[in-house]
PDB file of N, CA and C in Angstrom:
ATOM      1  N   UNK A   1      12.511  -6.725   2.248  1.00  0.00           N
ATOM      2  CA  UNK A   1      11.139  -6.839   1.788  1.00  0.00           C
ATOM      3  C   UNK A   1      11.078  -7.856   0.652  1.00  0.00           C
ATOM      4  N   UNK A   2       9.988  -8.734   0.461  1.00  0.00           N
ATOM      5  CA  UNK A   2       9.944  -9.682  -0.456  1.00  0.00           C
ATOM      6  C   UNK A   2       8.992  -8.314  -1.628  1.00  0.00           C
ATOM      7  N   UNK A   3       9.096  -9.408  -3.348  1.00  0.00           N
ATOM      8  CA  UNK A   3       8.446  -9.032  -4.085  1.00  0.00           C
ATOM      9  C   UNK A   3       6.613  -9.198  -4.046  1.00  0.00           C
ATOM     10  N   UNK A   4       6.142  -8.001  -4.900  1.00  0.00           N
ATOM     11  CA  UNK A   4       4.924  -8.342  -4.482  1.00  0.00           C
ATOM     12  C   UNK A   4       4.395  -9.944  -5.181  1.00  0.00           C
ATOM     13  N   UNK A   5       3.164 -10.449  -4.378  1.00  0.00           N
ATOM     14  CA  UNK A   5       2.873 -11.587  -4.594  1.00  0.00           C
ATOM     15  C   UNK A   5       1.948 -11.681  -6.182  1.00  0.00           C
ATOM     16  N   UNK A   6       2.376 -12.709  -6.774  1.00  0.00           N
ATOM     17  CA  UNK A   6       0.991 -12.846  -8.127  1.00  0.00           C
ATOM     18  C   UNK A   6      -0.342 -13.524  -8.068  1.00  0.00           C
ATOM     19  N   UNK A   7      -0.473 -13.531  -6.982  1.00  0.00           N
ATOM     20  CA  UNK A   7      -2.003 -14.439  -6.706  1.00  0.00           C
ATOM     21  C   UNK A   7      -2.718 -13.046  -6.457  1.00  0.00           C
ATOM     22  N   UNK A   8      -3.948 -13.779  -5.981  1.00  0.00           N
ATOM     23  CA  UNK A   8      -5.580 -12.555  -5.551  1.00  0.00           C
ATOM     24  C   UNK A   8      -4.925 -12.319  -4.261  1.00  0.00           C
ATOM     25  N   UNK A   9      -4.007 -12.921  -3.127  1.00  0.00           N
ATOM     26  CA  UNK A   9      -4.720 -13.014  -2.023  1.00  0.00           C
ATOM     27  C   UNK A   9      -4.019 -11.794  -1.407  1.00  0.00           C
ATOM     28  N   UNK A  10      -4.566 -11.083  -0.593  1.00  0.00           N
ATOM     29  CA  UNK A  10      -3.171  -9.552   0.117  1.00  0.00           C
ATOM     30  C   UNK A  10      -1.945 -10.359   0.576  1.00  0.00           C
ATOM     31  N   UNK A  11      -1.153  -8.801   0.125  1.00  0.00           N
ATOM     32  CA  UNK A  11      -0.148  -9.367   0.406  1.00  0.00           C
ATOM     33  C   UNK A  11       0.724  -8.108   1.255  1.00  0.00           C
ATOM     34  N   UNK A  12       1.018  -8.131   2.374  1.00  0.00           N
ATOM     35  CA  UNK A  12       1.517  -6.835   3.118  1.00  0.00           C
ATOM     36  C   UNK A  12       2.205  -7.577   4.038  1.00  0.00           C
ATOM     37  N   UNK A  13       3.594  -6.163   4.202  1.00  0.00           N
ATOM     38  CA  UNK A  13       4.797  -6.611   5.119  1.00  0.00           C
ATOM     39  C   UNK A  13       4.942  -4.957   5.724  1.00  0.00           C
ATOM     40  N   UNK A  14       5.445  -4.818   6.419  1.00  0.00           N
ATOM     41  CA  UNK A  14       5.693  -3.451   7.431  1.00  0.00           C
ATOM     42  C   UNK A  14       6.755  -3.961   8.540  1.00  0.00           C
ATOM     43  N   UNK A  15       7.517  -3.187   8.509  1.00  0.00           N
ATOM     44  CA  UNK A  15       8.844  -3.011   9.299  1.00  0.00           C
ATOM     45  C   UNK A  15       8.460  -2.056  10.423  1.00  0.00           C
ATOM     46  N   UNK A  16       9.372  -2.049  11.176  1.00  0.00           N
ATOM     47  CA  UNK A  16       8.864  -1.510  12.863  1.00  0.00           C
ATOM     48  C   UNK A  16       8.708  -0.255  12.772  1.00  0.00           C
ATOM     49  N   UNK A  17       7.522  -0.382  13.628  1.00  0.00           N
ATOM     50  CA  UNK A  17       6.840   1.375  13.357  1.00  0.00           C
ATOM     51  C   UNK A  17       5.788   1.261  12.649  1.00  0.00           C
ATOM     52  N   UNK A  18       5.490   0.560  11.596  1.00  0.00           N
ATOM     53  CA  UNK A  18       4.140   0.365  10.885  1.00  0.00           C
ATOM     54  C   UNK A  18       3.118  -0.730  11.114  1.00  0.00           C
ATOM     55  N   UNK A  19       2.250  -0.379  10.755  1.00  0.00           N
ATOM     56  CA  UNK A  19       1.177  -1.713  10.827  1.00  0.00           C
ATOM     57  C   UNK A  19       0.547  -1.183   9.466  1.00  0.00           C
ATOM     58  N   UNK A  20      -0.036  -2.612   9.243  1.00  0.00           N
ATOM     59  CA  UNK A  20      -0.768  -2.746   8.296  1.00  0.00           C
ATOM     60  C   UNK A  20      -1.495  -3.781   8.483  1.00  0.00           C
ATOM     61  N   UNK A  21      -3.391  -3.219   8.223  1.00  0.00           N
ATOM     62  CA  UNK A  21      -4.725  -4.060   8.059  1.00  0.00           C
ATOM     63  C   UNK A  21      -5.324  -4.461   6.814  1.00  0.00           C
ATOM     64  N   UNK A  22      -5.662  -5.582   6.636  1.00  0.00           N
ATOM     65  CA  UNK A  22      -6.129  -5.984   5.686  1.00  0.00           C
ATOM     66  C   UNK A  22      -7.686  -6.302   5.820  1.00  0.00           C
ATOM     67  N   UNK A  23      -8.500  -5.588   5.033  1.00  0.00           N
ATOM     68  CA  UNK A  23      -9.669  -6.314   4.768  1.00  0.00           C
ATOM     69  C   UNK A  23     -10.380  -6.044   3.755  1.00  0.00           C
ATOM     70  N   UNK A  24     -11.820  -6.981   3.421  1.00  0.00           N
ATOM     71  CA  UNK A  24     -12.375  -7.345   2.227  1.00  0.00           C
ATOM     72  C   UNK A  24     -13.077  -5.480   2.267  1.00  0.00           C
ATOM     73  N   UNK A  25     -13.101  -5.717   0.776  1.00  0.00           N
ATOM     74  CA  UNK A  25     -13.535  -3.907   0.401  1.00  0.00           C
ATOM     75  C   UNK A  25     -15.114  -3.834   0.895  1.00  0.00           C
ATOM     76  N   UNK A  26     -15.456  -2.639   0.781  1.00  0.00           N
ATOM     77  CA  UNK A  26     -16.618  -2.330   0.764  1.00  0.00           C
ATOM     78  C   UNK A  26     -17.171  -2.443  -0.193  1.00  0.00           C
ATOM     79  N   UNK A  27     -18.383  -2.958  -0.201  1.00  0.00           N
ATOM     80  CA  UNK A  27     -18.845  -3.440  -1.578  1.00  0.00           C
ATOM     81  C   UNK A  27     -19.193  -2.442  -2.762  1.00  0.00           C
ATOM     82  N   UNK A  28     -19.239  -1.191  -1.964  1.00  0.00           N
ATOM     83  CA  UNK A  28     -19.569  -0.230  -2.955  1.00  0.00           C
ATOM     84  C   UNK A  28     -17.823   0.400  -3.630  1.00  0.00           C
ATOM     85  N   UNK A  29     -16.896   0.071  -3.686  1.00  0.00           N
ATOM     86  CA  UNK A  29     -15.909   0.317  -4.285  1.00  0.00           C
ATOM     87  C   UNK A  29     -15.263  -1.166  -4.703  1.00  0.00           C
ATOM     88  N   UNK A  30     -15.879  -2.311  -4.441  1.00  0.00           N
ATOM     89  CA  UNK A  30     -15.665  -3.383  -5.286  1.00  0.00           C
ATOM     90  C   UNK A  30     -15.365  -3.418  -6.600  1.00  0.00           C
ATOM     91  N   UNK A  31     -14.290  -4.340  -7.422  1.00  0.00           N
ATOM     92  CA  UNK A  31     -13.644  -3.739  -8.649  1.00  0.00           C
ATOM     93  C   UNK A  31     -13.236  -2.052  -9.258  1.00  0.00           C
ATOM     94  N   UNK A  32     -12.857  -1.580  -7.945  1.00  0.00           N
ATOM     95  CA  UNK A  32     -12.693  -0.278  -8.270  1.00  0.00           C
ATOM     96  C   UNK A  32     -11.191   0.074  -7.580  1.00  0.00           C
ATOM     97  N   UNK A  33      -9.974  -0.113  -8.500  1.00  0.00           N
ATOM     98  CA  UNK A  33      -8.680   0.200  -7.986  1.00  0.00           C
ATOM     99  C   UNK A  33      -8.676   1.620  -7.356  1.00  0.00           C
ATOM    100  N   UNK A  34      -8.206   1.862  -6.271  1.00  0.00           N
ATOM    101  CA  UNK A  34      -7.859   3.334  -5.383  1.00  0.00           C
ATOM    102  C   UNK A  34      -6.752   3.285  -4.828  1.00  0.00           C
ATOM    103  N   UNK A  35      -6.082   4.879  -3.802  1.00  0.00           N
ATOM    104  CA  UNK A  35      -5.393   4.935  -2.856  1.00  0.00           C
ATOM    105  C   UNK A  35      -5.560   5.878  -2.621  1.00  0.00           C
ATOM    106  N   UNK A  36      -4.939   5.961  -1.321  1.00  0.00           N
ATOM    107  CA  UNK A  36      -5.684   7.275  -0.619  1.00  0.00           C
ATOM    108  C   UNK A  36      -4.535   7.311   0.921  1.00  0.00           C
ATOM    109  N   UNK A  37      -3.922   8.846  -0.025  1.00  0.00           N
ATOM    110  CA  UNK A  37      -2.735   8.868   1.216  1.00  0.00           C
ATOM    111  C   UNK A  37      -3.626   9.810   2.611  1.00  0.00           C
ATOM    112  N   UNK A  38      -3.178   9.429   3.935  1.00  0.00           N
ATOM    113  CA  UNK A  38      -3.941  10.361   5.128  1.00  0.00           C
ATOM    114  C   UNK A  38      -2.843  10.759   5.799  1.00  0.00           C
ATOM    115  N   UNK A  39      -1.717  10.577   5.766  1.00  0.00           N
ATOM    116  CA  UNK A  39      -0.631  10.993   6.935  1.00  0.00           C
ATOM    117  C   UNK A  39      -0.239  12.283   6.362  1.00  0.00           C
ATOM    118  N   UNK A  40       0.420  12.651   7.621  1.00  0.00           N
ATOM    119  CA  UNK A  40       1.197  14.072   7.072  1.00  0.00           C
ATOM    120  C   UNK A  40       2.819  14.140   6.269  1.00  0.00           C
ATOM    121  N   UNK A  41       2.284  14.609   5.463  1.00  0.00           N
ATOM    122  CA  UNK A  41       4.106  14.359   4.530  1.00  0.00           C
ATOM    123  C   UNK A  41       3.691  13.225   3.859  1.00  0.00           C
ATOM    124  N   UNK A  42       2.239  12.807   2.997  1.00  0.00           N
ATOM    125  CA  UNK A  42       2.349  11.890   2.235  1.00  0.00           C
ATOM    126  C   UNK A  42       1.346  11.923   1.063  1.00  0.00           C
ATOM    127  N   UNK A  43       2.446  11.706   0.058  1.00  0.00           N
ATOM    128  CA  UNK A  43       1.803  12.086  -0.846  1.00  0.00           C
ATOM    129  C   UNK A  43       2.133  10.856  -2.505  1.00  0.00           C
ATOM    130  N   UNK A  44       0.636  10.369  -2.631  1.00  0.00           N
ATOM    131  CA  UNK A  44       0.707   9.772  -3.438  1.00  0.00           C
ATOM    132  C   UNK A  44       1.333   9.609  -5.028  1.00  0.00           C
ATOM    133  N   UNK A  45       2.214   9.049  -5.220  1.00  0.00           N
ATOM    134  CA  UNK A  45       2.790   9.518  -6.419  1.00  0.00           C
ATOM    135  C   UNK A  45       2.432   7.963  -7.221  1.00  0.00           C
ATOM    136  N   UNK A  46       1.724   8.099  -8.399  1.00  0.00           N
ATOM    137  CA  UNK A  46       0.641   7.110  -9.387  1.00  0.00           C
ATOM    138  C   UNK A  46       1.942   6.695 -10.263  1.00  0.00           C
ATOM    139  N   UNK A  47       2.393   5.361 -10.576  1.00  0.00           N
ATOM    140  CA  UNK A  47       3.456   4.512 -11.424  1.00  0.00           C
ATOM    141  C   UNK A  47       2.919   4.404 -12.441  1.00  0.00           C
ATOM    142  N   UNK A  48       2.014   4.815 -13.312  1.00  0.00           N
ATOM    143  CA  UNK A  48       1.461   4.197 -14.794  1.00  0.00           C
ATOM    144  C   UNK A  48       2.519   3.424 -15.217  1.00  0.00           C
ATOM    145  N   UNK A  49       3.248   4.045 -15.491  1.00  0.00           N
ATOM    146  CA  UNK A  49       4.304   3.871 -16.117  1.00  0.00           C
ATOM    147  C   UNK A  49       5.110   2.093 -16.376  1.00  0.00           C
ATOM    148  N   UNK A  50       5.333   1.620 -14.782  1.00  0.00           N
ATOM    149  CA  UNK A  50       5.234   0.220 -14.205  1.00  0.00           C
ATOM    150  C   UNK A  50       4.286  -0.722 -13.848  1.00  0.00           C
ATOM    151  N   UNK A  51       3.170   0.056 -14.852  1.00  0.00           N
ATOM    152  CA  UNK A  51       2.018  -1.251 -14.805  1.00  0.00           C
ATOM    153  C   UNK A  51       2.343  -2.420 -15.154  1.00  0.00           C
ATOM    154  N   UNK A  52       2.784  -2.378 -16.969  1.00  0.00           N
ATOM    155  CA  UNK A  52       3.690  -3.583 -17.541  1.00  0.00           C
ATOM    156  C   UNK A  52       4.497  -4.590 -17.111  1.00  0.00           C
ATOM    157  N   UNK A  53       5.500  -3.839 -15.578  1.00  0.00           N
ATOM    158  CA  UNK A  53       6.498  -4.561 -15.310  1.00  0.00           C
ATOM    159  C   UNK A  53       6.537  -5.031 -13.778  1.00  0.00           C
ATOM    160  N   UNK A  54       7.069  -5.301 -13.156  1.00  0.00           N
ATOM    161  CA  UNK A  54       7.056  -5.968 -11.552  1.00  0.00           C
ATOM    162  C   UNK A  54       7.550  -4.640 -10.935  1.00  0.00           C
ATOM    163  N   UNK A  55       6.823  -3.782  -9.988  1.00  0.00           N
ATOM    164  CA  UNK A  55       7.598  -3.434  -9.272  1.00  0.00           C
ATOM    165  C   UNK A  55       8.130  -3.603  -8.007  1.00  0.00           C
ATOM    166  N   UNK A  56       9.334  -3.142  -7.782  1.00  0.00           N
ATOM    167  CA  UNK A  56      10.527  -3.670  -7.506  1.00  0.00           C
ATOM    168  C   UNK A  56      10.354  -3.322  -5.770  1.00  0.00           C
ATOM    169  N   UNK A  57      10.814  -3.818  -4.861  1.00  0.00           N
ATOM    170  CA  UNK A  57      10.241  -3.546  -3.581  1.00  0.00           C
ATOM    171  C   UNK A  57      11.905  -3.489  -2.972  1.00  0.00           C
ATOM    172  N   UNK A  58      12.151  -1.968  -2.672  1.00  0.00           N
ATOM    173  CA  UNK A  58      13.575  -1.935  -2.069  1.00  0.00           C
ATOM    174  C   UNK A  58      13.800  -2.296  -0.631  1.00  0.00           C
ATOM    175  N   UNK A  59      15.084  -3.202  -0.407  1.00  0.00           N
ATOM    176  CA  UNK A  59      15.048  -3.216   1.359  1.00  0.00           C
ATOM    177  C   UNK A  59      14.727  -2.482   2.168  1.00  0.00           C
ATOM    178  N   UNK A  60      14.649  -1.205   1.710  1.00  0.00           N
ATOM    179  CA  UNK A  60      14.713  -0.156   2.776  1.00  0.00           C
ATOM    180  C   UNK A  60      13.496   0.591   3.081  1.00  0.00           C
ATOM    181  N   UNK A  61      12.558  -0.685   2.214  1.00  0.00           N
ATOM    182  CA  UNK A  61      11.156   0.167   2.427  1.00  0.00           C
ATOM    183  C   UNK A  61      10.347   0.207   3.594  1.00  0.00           C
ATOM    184  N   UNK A  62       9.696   1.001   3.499  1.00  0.00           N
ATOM    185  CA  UNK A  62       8.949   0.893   5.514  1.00  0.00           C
ATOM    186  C   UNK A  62       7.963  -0.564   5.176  1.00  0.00           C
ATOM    187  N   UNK A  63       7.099  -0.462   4.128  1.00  0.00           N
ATOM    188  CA  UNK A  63       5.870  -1.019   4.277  1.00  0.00           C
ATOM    189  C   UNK A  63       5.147  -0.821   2.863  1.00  0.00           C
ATOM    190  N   UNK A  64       5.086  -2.284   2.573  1.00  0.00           N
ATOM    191  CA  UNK A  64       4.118  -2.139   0.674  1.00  0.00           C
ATOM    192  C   UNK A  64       2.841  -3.293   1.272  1.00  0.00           C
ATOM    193  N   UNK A  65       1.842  -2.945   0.457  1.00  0.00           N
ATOM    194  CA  UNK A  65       0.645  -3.936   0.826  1.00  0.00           C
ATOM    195  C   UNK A  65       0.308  -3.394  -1.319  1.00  0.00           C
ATOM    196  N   UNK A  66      -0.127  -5.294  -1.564  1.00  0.00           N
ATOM    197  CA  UNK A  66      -0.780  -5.317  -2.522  1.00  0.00           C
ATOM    198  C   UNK A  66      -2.021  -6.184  -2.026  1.00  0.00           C
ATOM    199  N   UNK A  67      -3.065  -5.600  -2.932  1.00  0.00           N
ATOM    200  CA  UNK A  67      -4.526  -6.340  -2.416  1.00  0.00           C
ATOM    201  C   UNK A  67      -4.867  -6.181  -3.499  1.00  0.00           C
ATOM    202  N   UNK A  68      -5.430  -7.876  -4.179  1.00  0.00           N
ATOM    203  CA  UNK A  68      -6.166  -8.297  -5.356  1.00  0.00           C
ATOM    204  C   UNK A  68      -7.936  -7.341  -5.409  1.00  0.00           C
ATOM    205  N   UNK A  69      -8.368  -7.726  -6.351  1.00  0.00           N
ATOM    206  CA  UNK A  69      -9.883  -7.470  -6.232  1.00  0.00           C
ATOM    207  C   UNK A  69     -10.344  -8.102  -4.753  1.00  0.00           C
ATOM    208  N   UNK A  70     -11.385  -7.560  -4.077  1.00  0.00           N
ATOM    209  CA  UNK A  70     -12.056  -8.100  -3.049  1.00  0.00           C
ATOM    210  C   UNK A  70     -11.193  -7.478  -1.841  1.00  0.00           C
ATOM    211  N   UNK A  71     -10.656  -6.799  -1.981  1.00  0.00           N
ATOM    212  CA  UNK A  71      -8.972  -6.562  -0.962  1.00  0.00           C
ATOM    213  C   UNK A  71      -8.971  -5.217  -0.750  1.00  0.00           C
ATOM    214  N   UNK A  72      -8.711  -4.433   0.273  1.00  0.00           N
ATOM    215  CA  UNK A  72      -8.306  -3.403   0.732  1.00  0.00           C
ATOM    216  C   UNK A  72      -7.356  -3.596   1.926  1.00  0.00           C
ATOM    217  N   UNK A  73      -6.095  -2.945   1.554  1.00  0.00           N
ATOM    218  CA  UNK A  73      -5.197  -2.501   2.917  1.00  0.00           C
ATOM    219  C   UNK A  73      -5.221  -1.023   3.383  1.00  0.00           C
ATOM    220  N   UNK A  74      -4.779  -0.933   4.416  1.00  0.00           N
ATOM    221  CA  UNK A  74      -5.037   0.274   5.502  1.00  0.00           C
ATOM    222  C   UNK A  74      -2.956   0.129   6.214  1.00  0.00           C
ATOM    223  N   UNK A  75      -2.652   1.481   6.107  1.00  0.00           N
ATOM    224  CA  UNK A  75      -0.918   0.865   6.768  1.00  0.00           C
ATOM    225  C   UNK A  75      -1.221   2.307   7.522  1.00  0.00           C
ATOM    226  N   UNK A  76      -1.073   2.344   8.964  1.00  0.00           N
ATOM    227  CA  UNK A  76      -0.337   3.329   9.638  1.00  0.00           C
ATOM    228  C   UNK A  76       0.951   3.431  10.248  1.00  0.00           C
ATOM    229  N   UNK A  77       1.010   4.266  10.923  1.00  0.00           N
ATOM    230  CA  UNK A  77       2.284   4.596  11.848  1.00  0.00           C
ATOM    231  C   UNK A  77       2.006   4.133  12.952  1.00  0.00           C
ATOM    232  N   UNK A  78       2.703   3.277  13.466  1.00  0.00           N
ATOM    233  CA  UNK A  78       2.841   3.205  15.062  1.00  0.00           C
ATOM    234  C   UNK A  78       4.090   4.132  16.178  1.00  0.00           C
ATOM    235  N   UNK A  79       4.867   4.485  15.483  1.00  0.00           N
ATOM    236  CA  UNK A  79       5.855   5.566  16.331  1.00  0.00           C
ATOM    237  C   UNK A  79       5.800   6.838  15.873  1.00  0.00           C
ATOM    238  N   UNK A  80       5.959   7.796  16.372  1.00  0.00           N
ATOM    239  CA  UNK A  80       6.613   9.092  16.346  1.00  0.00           C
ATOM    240  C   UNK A  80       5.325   9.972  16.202  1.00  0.00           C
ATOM    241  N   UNK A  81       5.061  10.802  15.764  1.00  0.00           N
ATOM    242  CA  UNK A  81       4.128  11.932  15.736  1.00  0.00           C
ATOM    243  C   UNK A  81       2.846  11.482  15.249  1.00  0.00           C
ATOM    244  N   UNK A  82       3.003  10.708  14.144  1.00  0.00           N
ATOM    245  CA  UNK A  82       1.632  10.100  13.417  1.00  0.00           C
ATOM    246  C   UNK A  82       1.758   8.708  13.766  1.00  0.00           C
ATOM    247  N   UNK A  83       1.761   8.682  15.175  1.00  0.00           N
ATOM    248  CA  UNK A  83       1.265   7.169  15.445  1.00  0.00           C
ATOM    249  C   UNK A  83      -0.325   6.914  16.109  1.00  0.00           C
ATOM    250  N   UNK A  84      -0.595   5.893  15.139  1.00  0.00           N
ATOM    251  CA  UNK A  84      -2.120   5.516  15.447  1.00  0.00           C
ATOM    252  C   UNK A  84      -3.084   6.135  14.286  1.00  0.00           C
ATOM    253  N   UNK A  85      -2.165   7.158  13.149  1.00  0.00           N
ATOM    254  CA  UNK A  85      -2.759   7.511  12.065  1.00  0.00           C
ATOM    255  C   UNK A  85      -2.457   6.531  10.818  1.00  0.00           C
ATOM    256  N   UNK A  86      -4.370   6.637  10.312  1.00  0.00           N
ATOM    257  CA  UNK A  86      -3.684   6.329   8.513  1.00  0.00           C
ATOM    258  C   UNK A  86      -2.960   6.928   7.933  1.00  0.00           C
ATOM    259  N   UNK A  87      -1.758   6.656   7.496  1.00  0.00           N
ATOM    260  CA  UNK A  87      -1.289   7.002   6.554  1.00  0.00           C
ATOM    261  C   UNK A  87      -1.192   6.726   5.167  1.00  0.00           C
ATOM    262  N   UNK A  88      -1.577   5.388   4.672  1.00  0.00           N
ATOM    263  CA  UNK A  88      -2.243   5.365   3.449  1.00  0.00           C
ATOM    264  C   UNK A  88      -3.102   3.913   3.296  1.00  0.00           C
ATOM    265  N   UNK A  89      -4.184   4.089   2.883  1.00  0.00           N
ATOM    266  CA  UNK A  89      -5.194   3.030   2.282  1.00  0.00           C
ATOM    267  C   UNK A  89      -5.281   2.348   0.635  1.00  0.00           C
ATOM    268  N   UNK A  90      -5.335   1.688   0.409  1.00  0.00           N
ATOM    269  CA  UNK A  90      -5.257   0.785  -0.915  1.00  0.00           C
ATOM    270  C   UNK A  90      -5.936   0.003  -1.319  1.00  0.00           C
ATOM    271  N   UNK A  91      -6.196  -0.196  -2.188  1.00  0.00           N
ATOM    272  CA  UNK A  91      -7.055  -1.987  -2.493  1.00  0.00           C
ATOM    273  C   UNK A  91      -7.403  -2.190  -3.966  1.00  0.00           C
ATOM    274  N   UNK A  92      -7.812  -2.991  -4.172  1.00  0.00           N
ATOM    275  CA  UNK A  92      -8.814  -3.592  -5.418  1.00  0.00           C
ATOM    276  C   UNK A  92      -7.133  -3.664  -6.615  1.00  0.00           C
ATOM    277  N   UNK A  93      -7.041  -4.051  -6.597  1.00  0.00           N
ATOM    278  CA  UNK A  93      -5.609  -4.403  -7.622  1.00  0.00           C
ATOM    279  C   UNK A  93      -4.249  -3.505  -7.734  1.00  0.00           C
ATOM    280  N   UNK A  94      -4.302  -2.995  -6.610  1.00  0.00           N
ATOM    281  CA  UNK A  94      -3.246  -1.768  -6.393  1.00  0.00           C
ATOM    282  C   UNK A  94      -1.739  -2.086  -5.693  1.00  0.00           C
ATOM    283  N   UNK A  95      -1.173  -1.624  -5.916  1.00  0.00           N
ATOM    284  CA  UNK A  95       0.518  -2.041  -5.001  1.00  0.00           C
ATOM    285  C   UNK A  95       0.837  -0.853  -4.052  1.00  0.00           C
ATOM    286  N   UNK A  96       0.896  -0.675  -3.306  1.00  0.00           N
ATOM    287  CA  UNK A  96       1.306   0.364  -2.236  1.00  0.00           C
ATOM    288  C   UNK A  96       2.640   0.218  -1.681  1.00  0.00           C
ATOM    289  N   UNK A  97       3.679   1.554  -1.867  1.00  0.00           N
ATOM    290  CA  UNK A  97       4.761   1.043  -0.983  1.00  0.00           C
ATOM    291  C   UNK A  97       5.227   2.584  -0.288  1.00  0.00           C
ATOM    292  N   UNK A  98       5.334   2.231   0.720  1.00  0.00           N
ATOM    293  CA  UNK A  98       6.227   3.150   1.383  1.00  0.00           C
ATOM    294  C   UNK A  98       7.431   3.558   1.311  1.00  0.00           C
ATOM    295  N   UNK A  99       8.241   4.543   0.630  1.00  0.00           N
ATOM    296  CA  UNK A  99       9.738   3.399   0.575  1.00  0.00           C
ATOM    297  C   UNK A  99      10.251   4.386   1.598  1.00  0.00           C
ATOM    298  N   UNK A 100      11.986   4.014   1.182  1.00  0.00           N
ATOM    299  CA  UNK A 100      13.058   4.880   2.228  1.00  0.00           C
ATOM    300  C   UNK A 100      12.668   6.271   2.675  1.00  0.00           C
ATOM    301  N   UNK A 101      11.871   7.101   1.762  1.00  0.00           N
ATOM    302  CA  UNK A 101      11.624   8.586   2.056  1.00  0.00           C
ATOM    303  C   UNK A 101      10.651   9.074   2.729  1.00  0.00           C
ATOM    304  N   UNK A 102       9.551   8.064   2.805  1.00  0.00           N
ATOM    305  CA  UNK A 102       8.667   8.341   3.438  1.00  0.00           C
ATOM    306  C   UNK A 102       7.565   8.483   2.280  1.00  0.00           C
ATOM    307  N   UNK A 103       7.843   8.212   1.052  1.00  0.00           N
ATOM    308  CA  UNK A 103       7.110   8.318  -0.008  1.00  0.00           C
ATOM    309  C   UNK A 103       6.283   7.414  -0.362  1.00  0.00           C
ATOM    310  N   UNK A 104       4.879   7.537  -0.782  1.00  0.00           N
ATOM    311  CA  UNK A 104       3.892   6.435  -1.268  1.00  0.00           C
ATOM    312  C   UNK A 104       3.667   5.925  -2.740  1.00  0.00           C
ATOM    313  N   UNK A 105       3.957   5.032  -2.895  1.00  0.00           N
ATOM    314  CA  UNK A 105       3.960   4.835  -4.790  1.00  0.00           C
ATOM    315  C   UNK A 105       3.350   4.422  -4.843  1.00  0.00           C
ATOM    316  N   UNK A 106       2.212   4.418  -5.764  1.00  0.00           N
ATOM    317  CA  UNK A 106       1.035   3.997  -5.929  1.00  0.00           C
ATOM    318  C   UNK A 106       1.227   2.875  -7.572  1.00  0.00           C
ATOM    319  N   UNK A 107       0.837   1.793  -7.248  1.00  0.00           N
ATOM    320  CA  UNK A 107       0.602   0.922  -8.869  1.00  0.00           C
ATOM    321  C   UNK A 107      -0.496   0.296  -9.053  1.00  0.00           C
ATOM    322  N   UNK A 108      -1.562   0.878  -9.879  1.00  0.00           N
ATOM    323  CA  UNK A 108      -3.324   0.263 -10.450  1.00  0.00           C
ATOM    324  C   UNK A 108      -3.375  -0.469 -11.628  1.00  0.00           C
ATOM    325  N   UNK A 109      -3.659  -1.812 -11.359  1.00  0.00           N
ATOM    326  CA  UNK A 109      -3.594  -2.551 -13.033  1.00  0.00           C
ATOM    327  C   UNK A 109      -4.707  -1.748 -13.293  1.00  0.00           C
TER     328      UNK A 109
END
């Protein structure tokens, strides 16, 4: 997995089995950082903590999408039980990653 990008523009990668959609927000949550886990076994865990610093995107992650203001990503499953489900949504200045566990980390400037 590459690091997340420093520009506005989305930035999402997903390894086999996932997809991930990108599109412009709804205007009524415009400038409004969110996430929003939907799969089963997922559960958002919020980084305050690594606002300050880059976070770090491990090889072994399924799938991270960052989306500037104007930006929302959408990542599901394409194999196994929850395929064809959201499993988590993002946008407006947020970092999303899936990593090795199946876990969602959430980062909101």
């Amino acid at each position: 997995m590459e690091s997340p990008s420093t520009d506005n523009k989305p930035n999402c990668k997903c390894s086999e089995g996932w997809k991930c959609t990108v599109t412009k927000t709804e205007p009524s949550q415009t400038g409004k950082p969110f996430a929003k886990c939907g799969g089963s076994g997922c559960t958002c865990v919020t980084e305050t903590a690594l606002v300050q610093q880059p976070l770090e995107i491990s090889a072994a992650a399924k799938a991270f999408c960052e989306c500037g203001e104007g930006w929302s990503c959408v990542v599901s499953k394409t194999e196994g039980p929850d395929a064809g489900t959201k499993y988590f949504e993002c946008g407006e200045g947020c970092i999303c990653v899936v990593d090795e566990s199946n876990n969602v980390k959430v980062v909101c400037a």
